[in-house]
Structures are given as structure tokens and as C-alpha cells.
C-alpha atoms as a PDB file:
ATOM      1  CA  UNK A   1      -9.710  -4.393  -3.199  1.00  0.00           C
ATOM      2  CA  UNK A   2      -7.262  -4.161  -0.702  1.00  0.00           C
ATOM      3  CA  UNK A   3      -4.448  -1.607  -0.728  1.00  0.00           C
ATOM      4  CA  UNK A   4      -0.938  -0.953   1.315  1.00  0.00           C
ATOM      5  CA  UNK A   5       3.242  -0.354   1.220  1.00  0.00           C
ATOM      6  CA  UNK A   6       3.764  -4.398   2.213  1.00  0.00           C
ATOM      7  CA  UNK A   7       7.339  -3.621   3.498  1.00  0.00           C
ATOM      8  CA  UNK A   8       8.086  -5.398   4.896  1.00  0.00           C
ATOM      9  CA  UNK A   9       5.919  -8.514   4.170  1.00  0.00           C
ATOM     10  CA  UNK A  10       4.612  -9.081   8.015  1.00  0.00           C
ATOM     11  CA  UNK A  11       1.894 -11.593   9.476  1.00  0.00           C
ATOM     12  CA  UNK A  12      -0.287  -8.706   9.245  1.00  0.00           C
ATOM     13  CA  UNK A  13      -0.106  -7.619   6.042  1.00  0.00           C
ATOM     14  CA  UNK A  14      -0.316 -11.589   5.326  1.00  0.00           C
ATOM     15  CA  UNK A  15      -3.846 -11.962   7.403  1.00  0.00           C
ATOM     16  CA  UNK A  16      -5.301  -8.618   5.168  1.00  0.00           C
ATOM     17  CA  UNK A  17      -4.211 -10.739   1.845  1.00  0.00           C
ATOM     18  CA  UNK A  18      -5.618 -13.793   2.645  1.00  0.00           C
ATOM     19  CA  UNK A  19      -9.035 -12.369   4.102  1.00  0.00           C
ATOM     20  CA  UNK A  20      -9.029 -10.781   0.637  1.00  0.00           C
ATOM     21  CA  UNK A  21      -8.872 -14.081  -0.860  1.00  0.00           C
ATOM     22  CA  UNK A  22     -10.961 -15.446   1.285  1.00  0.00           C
ATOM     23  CA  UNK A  23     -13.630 -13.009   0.261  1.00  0.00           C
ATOM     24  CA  UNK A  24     -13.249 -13.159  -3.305  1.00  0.00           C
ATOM     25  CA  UNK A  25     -13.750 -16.806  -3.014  1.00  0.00           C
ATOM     26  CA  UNK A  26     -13.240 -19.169  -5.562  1.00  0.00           C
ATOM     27  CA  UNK A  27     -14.109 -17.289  -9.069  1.00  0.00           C
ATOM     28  CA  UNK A  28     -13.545 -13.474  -7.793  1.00  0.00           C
ATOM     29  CA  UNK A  29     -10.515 -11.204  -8.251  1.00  0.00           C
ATOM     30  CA  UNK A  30      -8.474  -9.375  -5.678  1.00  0.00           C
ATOM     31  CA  UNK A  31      -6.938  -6.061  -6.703  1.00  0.00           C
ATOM     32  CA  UNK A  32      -4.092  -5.074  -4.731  1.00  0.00           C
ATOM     33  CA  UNK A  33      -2.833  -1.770  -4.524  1.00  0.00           C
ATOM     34  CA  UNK A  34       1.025  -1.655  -3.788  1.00  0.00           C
ATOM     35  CA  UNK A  35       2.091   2.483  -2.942  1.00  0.00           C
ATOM     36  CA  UNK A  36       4.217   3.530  -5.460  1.00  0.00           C
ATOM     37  CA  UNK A  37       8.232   4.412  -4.370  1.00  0.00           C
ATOM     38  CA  UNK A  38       6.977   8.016  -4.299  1.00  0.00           C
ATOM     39  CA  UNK A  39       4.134   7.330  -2.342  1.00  0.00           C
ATOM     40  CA  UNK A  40       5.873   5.175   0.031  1.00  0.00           C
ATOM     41  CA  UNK A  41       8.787   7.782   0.547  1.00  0.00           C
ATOM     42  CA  UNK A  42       6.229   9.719   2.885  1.00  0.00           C
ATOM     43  CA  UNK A  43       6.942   6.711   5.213  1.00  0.00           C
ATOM     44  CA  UNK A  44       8.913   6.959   8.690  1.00  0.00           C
ATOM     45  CA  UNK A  45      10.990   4.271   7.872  1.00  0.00           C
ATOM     46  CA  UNK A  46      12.878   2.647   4.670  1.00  0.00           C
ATOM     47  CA  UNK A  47      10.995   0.881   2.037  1.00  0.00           C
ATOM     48  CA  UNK A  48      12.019  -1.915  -0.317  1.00  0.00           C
ATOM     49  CA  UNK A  49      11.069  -0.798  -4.770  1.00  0.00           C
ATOM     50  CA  UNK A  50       7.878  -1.282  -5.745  1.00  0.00           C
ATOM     51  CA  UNK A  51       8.943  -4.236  -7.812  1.00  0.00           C
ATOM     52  CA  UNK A  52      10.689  -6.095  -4.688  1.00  0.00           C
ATOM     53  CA  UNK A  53       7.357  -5.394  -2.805  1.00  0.00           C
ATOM     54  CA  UNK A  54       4.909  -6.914  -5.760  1.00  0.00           C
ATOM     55  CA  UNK A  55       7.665  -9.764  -6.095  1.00  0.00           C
ATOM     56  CA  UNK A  56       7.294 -10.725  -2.517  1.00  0.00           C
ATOM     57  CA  UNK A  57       2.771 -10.393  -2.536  1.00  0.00           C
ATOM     58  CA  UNK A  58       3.188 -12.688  -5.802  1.00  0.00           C
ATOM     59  CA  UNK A  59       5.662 -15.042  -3.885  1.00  0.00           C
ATOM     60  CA  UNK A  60       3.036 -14.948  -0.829  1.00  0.00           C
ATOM     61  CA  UNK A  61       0.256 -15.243  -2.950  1.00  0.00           C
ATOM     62  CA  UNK A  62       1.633 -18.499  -4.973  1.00  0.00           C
ATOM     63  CA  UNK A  63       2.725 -20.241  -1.775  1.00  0.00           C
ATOM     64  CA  UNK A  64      -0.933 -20.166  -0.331  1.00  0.00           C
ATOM     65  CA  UNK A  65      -2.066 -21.546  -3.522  1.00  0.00           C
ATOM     66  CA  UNK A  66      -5.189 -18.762  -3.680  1.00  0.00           C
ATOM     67  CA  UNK A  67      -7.685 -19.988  -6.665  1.00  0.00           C
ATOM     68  CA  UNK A  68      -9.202 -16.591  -7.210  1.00  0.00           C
ATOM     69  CA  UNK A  69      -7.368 -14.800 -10.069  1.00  0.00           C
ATOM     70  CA  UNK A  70      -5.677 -11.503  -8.916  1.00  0.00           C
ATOM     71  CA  UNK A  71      -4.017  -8.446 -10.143  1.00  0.00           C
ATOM     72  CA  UNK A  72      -1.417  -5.915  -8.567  1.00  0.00           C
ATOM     73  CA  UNK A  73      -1.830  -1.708  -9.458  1.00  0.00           C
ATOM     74  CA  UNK A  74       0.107   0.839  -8.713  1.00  0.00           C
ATOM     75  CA  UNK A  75      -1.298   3.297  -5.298  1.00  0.00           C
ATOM     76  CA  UNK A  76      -0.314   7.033  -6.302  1.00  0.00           C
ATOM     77  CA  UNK A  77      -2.395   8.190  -3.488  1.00  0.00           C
ATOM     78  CA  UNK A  78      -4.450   6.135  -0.654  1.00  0.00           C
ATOM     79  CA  UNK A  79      -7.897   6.488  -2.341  1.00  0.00           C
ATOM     80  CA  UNK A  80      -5.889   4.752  -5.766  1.00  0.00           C
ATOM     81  CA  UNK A  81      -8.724   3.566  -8.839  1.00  0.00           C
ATOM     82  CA  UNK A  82     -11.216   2.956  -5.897  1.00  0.00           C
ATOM     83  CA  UNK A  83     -13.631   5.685  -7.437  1.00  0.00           C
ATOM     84  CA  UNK A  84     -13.232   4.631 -11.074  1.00  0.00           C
ATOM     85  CA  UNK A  85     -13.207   1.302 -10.592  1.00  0.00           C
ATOM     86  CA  UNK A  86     -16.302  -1.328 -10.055  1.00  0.00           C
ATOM     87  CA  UNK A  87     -15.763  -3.876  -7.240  1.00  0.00           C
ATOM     88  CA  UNK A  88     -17.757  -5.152  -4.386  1.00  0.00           C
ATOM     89  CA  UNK A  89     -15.418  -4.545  -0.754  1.00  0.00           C
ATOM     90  CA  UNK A  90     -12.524  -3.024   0.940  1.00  0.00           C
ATOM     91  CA  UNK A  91     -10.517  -5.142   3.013  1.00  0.00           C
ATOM     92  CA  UNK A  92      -8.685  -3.088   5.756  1.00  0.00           C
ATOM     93  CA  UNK A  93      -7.394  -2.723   9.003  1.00  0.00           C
ATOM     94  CA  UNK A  94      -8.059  -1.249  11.951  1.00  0.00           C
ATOM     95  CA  UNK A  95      -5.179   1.790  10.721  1.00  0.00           C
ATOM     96  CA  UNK A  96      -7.092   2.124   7.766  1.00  0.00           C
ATOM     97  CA  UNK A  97     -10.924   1.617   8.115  1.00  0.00           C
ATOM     98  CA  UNK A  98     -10.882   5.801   8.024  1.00  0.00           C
ATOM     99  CA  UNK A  99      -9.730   5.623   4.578  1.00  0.00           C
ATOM    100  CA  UNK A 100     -12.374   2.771   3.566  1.00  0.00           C
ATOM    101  CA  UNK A 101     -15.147   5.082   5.224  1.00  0.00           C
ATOM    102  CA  UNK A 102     -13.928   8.479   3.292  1.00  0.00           C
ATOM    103  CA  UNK A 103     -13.286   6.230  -0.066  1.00  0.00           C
ATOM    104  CA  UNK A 104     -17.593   5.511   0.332  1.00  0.00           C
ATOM    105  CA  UNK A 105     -18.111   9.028   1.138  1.00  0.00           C
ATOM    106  CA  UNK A 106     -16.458   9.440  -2.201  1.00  0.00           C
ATOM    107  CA  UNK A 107     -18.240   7.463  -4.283  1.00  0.00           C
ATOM    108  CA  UNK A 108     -21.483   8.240  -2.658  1.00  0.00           C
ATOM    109  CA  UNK A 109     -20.996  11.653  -3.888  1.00  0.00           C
ATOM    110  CA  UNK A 110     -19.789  10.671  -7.176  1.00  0.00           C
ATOM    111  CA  UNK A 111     -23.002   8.647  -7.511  1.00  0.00           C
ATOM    112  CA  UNK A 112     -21.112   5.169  -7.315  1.00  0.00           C
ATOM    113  CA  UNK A 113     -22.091   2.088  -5.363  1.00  0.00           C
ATOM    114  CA  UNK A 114     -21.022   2.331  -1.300  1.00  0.00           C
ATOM    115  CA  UNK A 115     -18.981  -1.021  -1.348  1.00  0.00           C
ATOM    116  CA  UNK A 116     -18.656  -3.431   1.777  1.00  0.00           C
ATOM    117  CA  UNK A 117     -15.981  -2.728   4.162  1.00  0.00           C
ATOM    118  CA  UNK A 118     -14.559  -5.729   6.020  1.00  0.00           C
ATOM    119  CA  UNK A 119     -12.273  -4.909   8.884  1.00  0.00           C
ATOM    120  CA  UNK A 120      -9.534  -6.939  10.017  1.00  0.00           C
ATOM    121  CA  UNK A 121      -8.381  -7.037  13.533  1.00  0.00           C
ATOM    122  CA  UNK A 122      -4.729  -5.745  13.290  1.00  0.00           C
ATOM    123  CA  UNK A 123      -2.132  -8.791  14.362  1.00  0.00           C
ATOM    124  CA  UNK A 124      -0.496  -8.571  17.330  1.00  0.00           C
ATOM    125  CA  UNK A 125       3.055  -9.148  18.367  1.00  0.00           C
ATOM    126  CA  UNK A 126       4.358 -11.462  21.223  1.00  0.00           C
ATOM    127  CA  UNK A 127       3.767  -7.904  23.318  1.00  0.00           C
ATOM    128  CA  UNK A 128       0.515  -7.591  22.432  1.00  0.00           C
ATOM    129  CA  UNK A 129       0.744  -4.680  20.268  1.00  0.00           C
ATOM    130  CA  UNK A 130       0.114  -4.116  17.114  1.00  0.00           C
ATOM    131  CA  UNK A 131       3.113  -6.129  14.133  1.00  0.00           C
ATOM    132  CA  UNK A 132       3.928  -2.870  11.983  1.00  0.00           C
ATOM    133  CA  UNK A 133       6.449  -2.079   9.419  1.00  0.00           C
ATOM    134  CA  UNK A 134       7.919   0.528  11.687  1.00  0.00           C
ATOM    135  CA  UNK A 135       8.514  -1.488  14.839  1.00  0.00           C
ATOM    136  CA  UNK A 136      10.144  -3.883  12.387  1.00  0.00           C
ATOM    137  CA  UNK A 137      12.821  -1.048  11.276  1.00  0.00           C
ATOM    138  CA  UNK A 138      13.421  -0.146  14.626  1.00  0.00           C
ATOM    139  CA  UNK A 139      14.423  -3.989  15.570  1.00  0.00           C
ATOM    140  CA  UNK A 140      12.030  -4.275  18.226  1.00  0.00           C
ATOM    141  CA  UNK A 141       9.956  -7.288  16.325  1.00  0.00           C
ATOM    142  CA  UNK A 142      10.060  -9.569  13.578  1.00  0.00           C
ATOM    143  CA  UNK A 143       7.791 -10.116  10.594  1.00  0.00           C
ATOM    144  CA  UNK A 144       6.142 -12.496  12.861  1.00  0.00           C
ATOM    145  CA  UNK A 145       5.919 -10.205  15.663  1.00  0.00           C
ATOM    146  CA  UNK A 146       8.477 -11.944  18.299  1.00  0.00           C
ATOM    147  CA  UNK A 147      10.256  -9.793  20.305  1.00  0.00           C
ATOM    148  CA  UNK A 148      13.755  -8.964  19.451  1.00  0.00           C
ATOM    149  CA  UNK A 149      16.484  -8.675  21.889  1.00  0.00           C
END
């Protein structure tokens, strides 16, 4: 499972996807949790619809030519169906291996599996900080993380 807002579609967000891939391997299945419009309102910045948002992780998706199937869900909250549902990791980043740690506290105490956690070091820009969503807003990057001037 791997879960986020995906707007905009960085290098980032693109390195999270594919490590999910990558783990599910051949015959597995990667869920991906896309925050809902409500959700993602809570953001600092603007956010394209949900539907633009799945459009352009299916667009992604098709272009790398992943064989493992995969399906998109709806994120309410940023725990989502990880404590009713039966799957094997988290893939995260470095902003969100808190979540990953509290969603196993969770299902510890809920008398579920722990799942595997893989962390992903976050991409960084030609500055060498971190490509985010917001820097992209605020023009200082693009969705590759060179500078804008």
C-alpha cells in the first residue's frame, strides 16, 4: 500500500510509485490511496480533483509499463483501509514513515499483522532539498525539482 495527494505528479511521488511496484513484483497488487478533495483541502497549497489526480497515477502507471495489477481507493483520512485491509508493506517517505509506524501501532492493538515498512529517501531538487508539492506552488521548482527563476 502506498498512500498520498499526488498533486502535483513530482519525481518524488514518481520514485514512491515505482518502489511500490517494484515491491509487489511481478504477480502482487499495489493499492494506492489518493486523499479525497476534502481531505486534500487541509493542504497549504491548491490541489487538482481527485479524478485529475487518479487520471495522472494511471497515466504514470501505464507509461512505465508496471506488470503487477493495481488498484486506486479513496484516502478519507491518512490511516485510510490500512486496518481493515490485509496486505504485506507500506511504502513511504521520509514525511510519512510516522504515519506507517502509528498505522502498526494500530493494528498491533487491533490484533492485525505489523506489516513491513519500506522507506524511501525523499528526492531532492537541483538545491538539494527536498521536491514537494508546495515548493512547486510557490514556483520555486519544477516537478523535476530544477530551480525556477
Amino acid at each position: 500500500m502506498v498512500g498520498g495527494t499526488f498533486s502535483p505528479l513530482h519525481d518524488g511521488h514518481k520514485q514512491l510509485i515505482r518502489r511500490s511496484f517494484e515491491l509487489a513484483g511481478e504477480l502482487g497488487n499495489v493499492v494506492i490511496g489518493i486523499t479525497t478533495d476534502d481531505f486534500a483541502r487541509k493542504k497549504s497549497h491548491p490541489v487538482l480533483t481527485f479524478e485529475e489526480r487518479s487520471e495522472g497515477l494511471k497515466n504514470f502507471i501505464l507509461e512505465c509499463g508496471f506488470s503487477a495489477s493495481y488498484s486506486i481507493e479513496p484516502l478519507l483520512d491518512r490511516i485510510g483501509s490500512t486496518l481493515e485491509t490485509d496486505f504485506d508493506a507500506l511504502v513511504v517517505s521520509e514525511e510519512t514513515l510516522d504515519t506507517a509506524i502509528e498505522i502498526n501501532r494500530l493494528r498491533h492493538e487491533k490484533g492485525l499483522k505489523k506489516v513491513d515498512v519500506h522507506q524511501i529517501t525523499c528526492v531532492l531538487a537541483e538545491d538539494h532539498r527536498w521536491i514537494s508539492s508546495t515548493r512547486i506552488y510557490r514556483g520555486e521548482i519544477d516537478t523535476h525539482g530544477k530551480l525556477i527563476t
